[in-house]
Structure formats: structure tokens, C-alpha cells
Protein backbone atom coordinates (compact mmCIF):
# COMPACT_ATOMS: atom_id res chain seq x y z
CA UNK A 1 -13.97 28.70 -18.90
CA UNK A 2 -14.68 25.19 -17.22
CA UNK A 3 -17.23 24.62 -20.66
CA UNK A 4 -14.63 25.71 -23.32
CA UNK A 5 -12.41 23.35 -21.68
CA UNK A 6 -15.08 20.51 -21.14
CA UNK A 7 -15.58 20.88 -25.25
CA UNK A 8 -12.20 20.20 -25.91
CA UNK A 9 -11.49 17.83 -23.54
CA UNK A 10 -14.41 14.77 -24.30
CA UNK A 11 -12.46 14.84 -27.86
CA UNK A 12 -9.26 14.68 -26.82
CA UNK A 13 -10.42 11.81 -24.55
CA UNK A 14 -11.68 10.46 -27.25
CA UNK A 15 -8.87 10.69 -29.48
CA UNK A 16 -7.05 8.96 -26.45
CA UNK A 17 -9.36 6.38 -26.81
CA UNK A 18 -8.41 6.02 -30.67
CA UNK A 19 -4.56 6.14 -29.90
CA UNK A 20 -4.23 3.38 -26.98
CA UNK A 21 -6.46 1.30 -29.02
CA UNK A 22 -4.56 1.42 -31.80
CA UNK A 23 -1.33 0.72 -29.96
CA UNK A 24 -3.03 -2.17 -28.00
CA UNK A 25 -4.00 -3.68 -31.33
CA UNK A 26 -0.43 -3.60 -32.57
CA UNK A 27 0.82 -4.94 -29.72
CA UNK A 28 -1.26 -7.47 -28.99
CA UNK A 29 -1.13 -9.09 -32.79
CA UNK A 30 2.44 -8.06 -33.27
CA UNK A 31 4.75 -10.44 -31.18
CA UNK A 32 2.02 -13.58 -32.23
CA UNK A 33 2.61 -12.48 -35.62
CA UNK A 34 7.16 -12.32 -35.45
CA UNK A 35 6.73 -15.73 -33.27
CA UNK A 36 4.20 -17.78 -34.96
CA UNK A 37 3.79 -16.34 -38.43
CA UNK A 38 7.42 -15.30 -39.15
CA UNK A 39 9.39 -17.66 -37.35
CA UNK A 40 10.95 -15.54 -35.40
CA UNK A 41 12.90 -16.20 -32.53
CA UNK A 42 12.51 -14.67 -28.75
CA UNK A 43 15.52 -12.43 -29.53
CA UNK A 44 13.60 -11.08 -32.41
CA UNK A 45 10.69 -10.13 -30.08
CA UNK A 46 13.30 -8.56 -27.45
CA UNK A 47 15.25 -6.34 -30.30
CA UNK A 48 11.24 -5.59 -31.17
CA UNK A 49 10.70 -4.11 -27.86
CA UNK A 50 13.87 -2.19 -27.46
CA UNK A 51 13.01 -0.14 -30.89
CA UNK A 52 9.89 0.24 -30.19
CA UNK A 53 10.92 1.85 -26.57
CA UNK A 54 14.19 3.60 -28.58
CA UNK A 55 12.58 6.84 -29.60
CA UNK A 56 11.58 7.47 -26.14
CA UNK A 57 14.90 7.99 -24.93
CA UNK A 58 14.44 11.79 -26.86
CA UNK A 59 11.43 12.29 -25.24
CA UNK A 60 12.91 14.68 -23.66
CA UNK A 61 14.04 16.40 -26.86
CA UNK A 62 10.79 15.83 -28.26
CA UNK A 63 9.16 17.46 -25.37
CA UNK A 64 11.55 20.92 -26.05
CA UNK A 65 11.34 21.18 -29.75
CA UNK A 66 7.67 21.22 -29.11
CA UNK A 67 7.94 23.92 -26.63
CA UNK A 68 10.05 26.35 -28.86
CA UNK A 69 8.32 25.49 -32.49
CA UNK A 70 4.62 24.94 -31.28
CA UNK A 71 3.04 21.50 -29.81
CA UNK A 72 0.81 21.81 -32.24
CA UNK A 73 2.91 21.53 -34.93
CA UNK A 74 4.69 18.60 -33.41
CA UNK A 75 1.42 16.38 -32.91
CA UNK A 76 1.41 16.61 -36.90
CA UNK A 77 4.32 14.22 -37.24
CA UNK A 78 1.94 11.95 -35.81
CA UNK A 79 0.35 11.55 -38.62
CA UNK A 80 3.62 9.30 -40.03
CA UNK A 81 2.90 6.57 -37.61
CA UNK A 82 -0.12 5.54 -39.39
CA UNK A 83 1.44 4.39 -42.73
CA UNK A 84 4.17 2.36 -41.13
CA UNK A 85 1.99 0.41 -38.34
CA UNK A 86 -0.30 -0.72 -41.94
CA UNK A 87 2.95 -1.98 -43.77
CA UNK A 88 3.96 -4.06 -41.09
CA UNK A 89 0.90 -6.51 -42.01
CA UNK A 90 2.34 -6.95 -45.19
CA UNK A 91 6.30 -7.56 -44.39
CA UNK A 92 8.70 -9.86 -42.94
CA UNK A 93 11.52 -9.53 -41.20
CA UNK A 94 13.55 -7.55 -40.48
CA UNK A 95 10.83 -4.83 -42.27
CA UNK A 96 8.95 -5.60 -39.77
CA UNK A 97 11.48 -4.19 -36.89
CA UNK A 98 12.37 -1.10 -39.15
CA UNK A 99 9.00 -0.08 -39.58
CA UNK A 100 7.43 -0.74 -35.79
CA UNK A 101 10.41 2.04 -35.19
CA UNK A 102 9.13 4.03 -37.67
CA UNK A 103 5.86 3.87 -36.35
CA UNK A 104 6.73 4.64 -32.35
CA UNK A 105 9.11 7.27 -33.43
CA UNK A 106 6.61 9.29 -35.08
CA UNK A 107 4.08 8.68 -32.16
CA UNK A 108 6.79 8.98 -29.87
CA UNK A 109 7.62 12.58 -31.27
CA UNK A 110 4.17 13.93 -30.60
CA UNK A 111 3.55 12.39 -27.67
CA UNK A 112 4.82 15.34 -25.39
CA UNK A 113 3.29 17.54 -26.65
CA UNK A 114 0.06 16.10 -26.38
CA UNK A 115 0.06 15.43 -22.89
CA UNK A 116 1.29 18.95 -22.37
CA UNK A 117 -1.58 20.65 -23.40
CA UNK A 118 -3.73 18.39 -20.98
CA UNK A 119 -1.50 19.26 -17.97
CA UNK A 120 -0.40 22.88 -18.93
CA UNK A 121 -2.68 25.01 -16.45
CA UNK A 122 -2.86 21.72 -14.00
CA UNK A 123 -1.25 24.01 -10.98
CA UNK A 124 -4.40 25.83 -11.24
CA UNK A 125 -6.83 22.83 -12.37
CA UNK A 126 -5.54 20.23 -10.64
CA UNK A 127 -5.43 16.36 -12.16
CA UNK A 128 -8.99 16.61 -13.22
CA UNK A 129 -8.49 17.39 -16.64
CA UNK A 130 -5.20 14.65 -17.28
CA UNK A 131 -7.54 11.98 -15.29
CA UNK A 132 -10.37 12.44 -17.67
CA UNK A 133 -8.09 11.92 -20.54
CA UNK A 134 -6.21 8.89 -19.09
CA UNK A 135 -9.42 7.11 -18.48
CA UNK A 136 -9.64 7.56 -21.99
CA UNK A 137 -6.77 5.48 -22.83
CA UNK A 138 -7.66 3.05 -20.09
CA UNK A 139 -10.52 2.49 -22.22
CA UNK A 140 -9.07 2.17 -25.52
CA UNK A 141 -6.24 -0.69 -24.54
CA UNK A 142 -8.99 -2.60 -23.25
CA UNK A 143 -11.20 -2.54 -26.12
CA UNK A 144 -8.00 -2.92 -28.73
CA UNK A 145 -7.41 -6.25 -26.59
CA UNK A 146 -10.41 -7.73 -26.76
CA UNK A 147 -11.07 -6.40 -30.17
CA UNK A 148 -7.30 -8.10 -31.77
CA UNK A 149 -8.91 -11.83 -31.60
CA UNK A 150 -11.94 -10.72 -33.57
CA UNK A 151 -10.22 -8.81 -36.07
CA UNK A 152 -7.13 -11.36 -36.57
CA UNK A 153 -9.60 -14.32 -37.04
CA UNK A 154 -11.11 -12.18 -39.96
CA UNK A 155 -8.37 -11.17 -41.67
CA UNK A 156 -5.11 -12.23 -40.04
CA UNK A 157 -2.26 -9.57 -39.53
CA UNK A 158 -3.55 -7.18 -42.44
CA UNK A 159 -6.40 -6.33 -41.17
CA UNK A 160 -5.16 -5.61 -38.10
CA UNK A 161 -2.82 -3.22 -39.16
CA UNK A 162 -4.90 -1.46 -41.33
CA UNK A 163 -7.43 -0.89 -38.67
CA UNK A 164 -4.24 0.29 -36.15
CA UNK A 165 -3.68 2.74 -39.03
CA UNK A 166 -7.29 4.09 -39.34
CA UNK A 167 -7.32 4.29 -35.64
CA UNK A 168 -3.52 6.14 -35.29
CA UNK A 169 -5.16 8.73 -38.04
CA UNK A 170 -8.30 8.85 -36.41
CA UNK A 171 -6.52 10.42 -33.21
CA UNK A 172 -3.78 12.30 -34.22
CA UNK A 173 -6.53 14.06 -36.40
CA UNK A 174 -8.69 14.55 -33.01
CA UNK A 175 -5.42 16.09 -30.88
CA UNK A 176 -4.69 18.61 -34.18
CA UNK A 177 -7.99 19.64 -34.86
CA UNK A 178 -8.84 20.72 -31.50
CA UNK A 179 -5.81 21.87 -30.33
CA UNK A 180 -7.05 24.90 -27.83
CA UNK A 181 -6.31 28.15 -29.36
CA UNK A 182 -5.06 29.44 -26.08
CA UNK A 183 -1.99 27.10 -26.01
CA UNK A 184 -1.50 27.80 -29.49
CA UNK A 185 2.11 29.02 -30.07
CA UNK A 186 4.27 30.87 -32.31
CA UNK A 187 7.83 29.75 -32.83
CA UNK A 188 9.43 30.22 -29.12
CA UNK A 189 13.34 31.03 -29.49
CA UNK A 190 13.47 32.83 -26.34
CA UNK A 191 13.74 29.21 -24.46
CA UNK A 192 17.40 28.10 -25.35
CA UNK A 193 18.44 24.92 -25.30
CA UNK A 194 21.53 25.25 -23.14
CA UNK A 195 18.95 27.19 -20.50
CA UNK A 196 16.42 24.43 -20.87
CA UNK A 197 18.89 21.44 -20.26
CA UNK A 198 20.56 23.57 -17.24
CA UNK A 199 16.94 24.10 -16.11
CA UNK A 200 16.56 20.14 -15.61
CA UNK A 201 19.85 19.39 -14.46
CA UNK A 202 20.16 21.98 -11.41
CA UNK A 203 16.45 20.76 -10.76
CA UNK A 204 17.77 17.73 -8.08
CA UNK A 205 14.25 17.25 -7.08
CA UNK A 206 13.46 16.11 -11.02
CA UNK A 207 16.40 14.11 -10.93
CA UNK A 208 16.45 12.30 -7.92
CA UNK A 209 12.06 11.67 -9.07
CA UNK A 210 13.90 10.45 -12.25
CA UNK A 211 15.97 8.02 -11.21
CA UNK A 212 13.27 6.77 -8.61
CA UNK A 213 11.02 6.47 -11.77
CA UNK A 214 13.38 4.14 -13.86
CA UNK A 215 13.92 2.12 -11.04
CA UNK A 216 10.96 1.14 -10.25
CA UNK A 217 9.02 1.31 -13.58
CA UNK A 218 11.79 -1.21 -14.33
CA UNK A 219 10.88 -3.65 -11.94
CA UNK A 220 7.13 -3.52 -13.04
CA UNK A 221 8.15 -3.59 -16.60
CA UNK A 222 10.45 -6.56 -15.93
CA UNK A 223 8.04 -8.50 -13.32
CA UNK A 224 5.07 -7.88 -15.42
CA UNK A 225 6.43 -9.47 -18.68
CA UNK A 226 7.21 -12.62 -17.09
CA UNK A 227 3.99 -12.50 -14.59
CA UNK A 228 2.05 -12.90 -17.93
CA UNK A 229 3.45 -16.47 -18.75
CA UNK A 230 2.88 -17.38 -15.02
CA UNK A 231 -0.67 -15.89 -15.42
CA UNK A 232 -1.68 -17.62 -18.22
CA UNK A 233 -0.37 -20.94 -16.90
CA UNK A 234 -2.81 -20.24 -13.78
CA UNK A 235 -5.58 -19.76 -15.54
CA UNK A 236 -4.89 -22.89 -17.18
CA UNK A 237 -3.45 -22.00 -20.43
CA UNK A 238 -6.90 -20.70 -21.64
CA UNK A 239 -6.45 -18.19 -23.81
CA UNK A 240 -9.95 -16.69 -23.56
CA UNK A 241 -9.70 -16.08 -19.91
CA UNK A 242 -6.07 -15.10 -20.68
CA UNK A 243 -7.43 -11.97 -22.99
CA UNK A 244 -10.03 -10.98 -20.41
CA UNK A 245 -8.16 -10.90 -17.64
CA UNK A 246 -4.22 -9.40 -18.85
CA UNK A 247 -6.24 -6.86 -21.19
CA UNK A 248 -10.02 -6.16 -20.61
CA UNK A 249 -10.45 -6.40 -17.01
CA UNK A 250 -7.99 -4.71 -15.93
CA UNK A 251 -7.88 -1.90 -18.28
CA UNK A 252 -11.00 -1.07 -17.72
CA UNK A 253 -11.40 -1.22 -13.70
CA UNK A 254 -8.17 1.39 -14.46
CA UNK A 255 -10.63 3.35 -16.73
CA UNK A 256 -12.94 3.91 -13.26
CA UNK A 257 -10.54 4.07 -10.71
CA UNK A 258 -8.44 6.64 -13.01
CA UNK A 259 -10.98 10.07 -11.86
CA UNK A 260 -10.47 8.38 -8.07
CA UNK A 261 -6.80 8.06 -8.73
CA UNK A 262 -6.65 12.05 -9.39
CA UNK A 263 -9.07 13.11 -6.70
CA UNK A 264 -6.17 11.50 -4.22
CA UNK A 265 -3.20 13.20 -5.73
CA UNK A 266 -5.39 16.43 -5.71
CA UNK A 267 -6.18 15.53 -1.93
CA UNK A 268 -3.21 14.50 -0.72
CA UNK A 269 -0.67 15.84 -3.05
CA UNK A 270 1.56 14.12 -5.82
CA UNK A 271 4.61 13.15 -3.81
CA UNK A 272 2.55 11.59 -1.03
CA UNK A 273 0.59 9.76 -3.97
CA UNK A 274 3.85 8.19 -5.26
CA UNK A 275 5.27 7.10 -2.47
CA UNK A 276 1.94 5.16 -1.91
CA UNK A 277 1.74 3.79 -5.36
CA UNK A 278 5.75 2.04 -4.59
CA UNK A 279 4.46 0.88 -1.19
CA UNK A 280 1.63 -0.96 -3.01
CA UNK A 281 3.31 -2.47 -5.61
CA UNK A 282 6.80 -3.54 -3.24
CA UNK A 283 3.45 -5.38 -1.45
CA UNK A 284 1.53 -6.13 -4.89
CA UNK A 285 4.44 -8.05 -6.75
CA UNK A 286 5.57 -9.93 -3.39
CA UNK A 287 1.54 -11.46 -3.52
CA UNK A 288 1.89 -11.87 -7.10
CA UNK A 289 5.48 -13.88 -6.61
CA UNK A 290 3.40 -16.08 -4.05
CA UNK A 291 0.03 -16.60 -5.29
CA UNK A 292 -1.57 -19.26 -7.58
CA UNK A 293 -4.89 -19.82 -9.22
CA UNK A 294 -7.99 -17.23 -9.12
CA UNK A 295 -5.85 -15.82 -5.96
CA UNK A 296 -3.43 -14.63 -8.54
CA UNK A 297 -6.17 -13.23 -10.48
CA UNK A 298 -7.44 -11.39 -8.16
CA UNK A 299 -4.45 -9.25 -7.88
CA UNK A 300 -3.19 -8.69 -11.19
CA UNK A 301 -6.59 -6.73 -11.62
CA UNK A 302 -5.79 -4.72 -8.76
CA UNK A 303 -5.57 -1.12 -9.90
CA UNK A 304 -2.53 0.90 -8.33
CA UNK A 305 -1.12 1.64 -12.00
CA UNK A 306 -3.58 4.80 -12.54
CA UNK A 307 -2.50 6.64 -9.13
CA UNK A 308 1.16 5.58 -10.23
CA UNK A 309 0.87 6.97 -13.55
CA UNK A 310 -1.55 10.50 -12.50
CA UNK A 311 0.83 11.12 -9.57
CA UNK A 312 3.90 10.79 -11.44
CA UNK A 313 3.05 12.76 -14.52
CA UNK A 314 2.22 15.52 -12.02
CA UNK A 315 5.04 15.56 -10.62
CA UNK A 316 7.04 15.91 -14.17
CA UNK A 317 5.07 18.66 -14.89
CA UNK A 318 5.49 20.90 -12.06
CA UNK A 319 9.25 20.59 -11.77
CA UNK A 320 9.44 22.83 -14.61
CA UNK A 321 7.80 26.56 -15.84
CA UNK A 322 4.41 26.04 -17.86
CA UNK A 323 6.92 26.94 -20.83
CA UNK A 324 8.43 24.19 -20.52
CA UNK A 325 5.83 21.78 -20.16
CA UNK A 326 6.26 19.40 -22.80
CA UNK A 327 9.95 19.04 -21.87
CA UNK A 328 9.19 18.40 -18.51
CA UNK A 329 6.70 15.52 -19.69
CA UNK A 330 9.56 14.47 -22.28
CA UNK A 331 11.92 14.09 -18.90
CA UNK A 332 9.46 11.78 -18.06
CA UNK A 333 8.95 9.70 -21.11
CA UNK A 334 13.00 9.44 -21.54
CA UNK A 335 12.98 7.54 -17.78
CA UNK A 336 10.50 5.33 -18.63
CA UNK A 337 12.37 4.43 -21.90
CA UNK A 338 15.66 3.78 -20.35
CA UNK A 339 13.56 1.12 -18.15
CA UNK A 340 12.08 -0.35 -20.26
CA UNK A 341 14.67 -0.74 -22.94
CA UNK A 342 16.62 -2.40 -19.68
CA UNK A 343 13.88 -4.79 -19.74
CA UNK A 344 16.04 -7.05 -22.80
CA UNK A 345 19.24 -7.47 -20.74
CA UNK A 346 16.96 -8.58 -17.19
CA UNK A 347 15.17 -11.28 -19.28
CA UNK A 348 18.26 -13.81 -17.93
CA UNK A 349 17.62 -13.00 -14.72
CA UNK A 350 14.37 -14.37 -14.63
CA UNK A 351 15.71 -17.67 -16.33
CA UNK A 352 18.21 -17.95 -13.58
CA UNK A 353 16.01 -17.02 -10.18
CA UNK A 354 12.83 -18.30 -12.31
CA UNK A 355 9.21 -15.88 -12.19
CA UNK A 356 8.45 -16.00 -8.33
CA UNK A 357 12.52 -14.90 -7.22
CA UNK A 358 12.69 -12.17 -10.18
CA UNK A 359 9.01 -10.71 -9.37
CA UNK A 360 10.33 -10.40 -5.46
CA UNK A 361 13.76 -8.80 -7.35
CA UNK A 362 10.97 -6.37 -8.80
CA UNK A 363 9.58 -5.70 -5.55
CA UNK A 364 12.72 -4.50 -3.65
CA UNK A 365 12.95 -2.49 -6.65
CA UNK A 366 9.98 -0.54 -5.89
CA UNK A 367 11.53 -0.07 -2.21
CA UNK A 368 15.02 1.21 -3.77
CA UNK A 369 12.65 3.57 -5.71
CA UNK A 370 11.37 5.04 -2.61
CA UNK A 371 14.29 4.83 -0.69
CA UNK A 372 15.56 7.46 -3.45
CA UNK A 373 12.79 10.01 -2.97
CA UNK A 374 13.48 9.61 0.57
CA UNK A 375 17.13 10.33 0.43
CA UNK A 376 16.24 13.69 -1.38
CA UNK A 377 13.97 15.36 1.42
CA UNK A 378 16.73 13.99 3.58
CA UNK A 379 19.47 15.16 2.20
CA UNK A 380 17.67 18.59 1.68
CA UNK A 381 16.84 18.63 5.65
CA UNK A 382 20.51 18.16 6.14
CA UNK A 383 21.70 20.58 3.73
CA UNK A 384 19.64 23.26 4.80
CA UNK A 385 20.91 23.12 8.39
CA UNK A 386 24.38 23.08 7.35
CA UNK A 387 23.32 26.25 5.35
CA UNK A 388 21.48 28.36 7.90
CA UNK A 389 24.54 27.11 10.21
């Protein structure tokens, strides 16, 4: 069993690889491209951020079409993200805008239903397999990072999208090719939608993790957007050391701690693992507020995201039946759109308090976040007195 799976797994890790580089190539060239080449403004990058994080707010949606038609027929509609990340080279605005949510609403779509497959059996697998497969995309946003200069000083914005396009293609044409014919699926009407959405509502242990998750992935989404300008300042405005260190670096040291991060959770259990991971970073963004120079440096590479990101999708995916996989991933996906499509209206916050105040804002937020997972077992303790009262 473990070598049918091993087969299947090196691709999709591979195709991983494909995906995040192609959406770290986009990124990365996009918002020089609306700013500098465009002359666009700073409220044309924002309204480019909240599309692109718009589709995710169905995730959830997403996640439960693919669990009643077939995941594998939903990673298809991947496919349409490849001709709209190209065009964007060759628009303006406000083409630009429509077609970057084109693009992440067709990748968005699919997205559930990839992940599913990789955490379907985990109750009886563990993280292993999802840990293997993240390191993959660990890999991938470091390499599209580095790889954005190269390609943008050849051929400007074109070539960069065509090569996101080839890349988007390339992986979506991995995850449907080797799609393992024992999650295959014939159209599922047995799972009703009104069962499904009572399913996660009546679940208060997936919605108090929920909230906790929007919260805090929130304040990192918020603190970490405005840490960059303060990071590049540091390293004084150099934009070399700039791309190593926001992109390469750190990418991949979360490439190699990623199997470590999913040995813990498997050790020491998801929840536990989570609570951790908002510990770190309440202690993680107060350093970052305070530090200057190399100091800094030293712990923006600091890799907590992987054991934030392993225990947390673990998490999503047992709160619901292996049926329901993908929707339980989708759950997920829809909290970490609503942060960060919140991320637009905080940006006057940090023009108010300035970077250092709004990164410590960020890390009470990570305390609130824990405060809320600790308020469930608590008010679960007291409930269950009151009931065997």
C-alpha cells in the first residue's frame, strides 16, 4: 500500500512544486507591474488583493461540490487559471483586476479538492503524506521568487506570465492525471447540502477552531505585509538581499522543517500543535515589532508557519467524515479568506500606530486566537458538569 501511495505522492509533490511556483511568480511580478508599469495607485494593489482572496470565501462550497460530483472532476476547472494569469502580461487596468480573479477563482475552485485527496485517509496515515506535499510547495514559492528577477529582466511582465501559465498547466495536469483511483468518485447525491451545512454548524469545535483561525491568520496576514517594508528598509533597501531573504530563505528552511513540523503534530497531536504555533508567533511578531538590522533577519526566517499550517489543516480535516473531506478543507480556506480580505480595511491602522504598534496589535491577536480555543474546552468542561448534574 505504502508504495502505491509513495508513486502517487512524489508527483503530486511535484505538481505542488509547479503550482506555488507559479503563484509566487505572479505575485511577486504582479503588484511591481500595477505600481510601476501601470501607474497604479496603492488602492489598486489593495482591491488586487481582495479579488484575488474573493473566491476563497466559497471554499467551502468548493470543497462540497467536490465531494458530491467527484474531486477529480473539480481539479479540471483548474485548468482555466492558466489562460487568464498569461493575459494579464498583456493588459492594463482594470483587465488586469478582472482577470487575476479569473485566475484565483479557477485555482481557488480546485483547490479543495486537491488537498483532500492528500489528507483523506490521514486518521489512519497521519501528516506524513500532507507534509511531503507541503514541502513541495515550500519549495516551489522559493524558487518562483528567486526565479521572477531573472525572468522579468528577460522579458518584462510577458514572460512572466506566460511561464505562470505553463507552470499552472503543468500542475493541474500532474493532480488530474494521477488522481488515485481509490478516491475516485461517482456523482455523490446521498450528501445533501442542508445535511452538510448542519454538519459544520452543530460542529462547535470547527467553529470555535474557525474563528480562532481568522483571527489570528489576520494578524500575520496584516503584520506581515507591513513587516516587509520595515524589512527591506533594514536590510538597507537592497533589493537583492530583500529577494533572498522575504522569498528564498525562508521558503525553503520551511521546505525542511515542513516533515519535522508533521512528525510533532503526529507526536503530540494537532490541537496541542496549534496552540504552540499562536504562542510562537504572539512571541515572534512582539521580536519582530522590536528588532532592527540582521537581528530582524534572523527572525523573519524563523520557521513556525509549517507547524501552523500542518496542524491546522489537520484539524479541518478531522472535524468532519472522510466524505466530507474537501468541505471540511473548504471550511478552512473560507477562514483564511475572510482574513485576509480584512487585511484592506487594517492597512490604516498601521498608518496611524505605524509598523512596530500594529505588528504588537498582530501579536495580541495571536493570544485572542488562543484564548478562543481555550474558551471551547472550557466551556465544554463546564457544560458537561451541568449535564451529568
Amino acid at each position: 500500500m505504502y508504495g502505491a501511495y509513495d508513486k502517487w505522492l512524489k508527483i503530486y509533490t511535484l505538481g505542488n512544486v509547479f503550482y506555488t511556483l507559479a503563484w509566487s511568480l505572479y505575485f511577486t511580478a504582479s503588484r511591481i507591474y500595477v505600481k510601476e508599469v501601470l501607474g497604479g495607485t496603492f488602492t489598486d494593489i489593495a482591491l488586487l488583493t481582495s479579488l484575488e482572496y474573493l473566491p476563497a470565501l466559497f471554499s467551502t462550497v468548493w470543497g462540497y461540490l467536490g465531494d458530491i460530483l467527484g474531486r477529480r472532476r473539480m481539479i479540471l476547472i483548474g485548468f482555466l487559471s492558466a489562460p487568464a494569469f498569461m493575459l494579464i502580461g498583456f493588459t492594463g487596468l482594470p483587465w488586469v483586476l478582472i482577470l487575476a480573479f479569473i485566475a484565483s477563482l479557477a485555482s481557488t475552485v480546485a483547490w479543495p479538492s486537491v488537498v483532500a485527496t492528500v489528507v483523506l485517509d490521514i486518521e489512519e496515515y497521519g501528516t506524513r503524506k500532507y507534509s511531503i506535499y507541503a514541502m513541495g510547495g515550500s519549495i516551489g514559492w522559493g524558487m518562483g521568487s528567486i526565479l521572477m528577477g531573472f525572468l522579468y529582466s528577460l522579458g518584462g511582465i510577458k514572460l512572466v506570465t506566460i511561464t505562470v501559465a505553463v507552470f499552472m498547466i503543468l500542475a493541474t495536469t500532474l493532480f488530474y492525471s494521477v488522481y488515485p483511483k481509490i478516491y475516485r468518485q461517482d456523482v455523490n447525491v446521498t450528501v445533501g447540502e442542508k445535511q452538510s451545512l448542519k454538519r459544520i454548524l452543530e460542529n462547535h469545535f470547527l467553529m470555535f477552531f474557525l474563528l480562532a483561525v481568522a483571527i489570528s491568520y489576520f494578524g500575520l496576514e496584516f503584520s506581515y505585509n507591513i513587516l516587509s517594508i520595515k524589512l527591506y528598509n533594514e536590510l538597507g533597501r537592497n533589493e537583492i538581499y530583500y529577494g533572498i531573504v522575504f522569498g528564498g530563505v525562508t521558503a525553503f528552511l520551511g521546505a525542511f522543517f515542513r516533515p519535522i513540523a508533521g512528525r510533532i503534530v503526529d507526536l503530540i497531536g494537532e490541537i496541542r500543535s496549534f496552540a504552540i504555533t499562536l504562542i510562537s508567533y504572539t512571541l515572534l511578531l512582539y521580536g519582530l515589532a522590536i528588532a532592527k538590522g540582521w537581528f530582524m533577519t534572523l527572525l523573519w526566517i524563523i520557521p513556525v508557519y509549517p507547524l501552523y499550517d500542518t496542524s491546522a489543516i489537520t484539524i479541518a480535516s478531522k472535524a468532519l467524515p472522510p466524505g466530507l473531506r474537501a468541505t471540511a478543507i473548504g471550511t478552512y480556506g473560507t477562514a483564511l479568506s475572510i482574513a485576509g480580505s480584512l487585511v484592506v480595511i487594517a492597512g490604516p491602522l498601521a498608518d496611524i500606530l505605524g509598523v512596530d504598534k500594529a505588528t504588537m496589535f498582530s501579536s495580541i491577536l495571536q493570544l485572542l486566537a488562543l484564548i478562543m480555543m481555550f474558551l471551547y474546552y472550557g466551556l465544554r468542561h463546564v457544560l458537561g458538569k451541568s449535564n451529568s448534574n
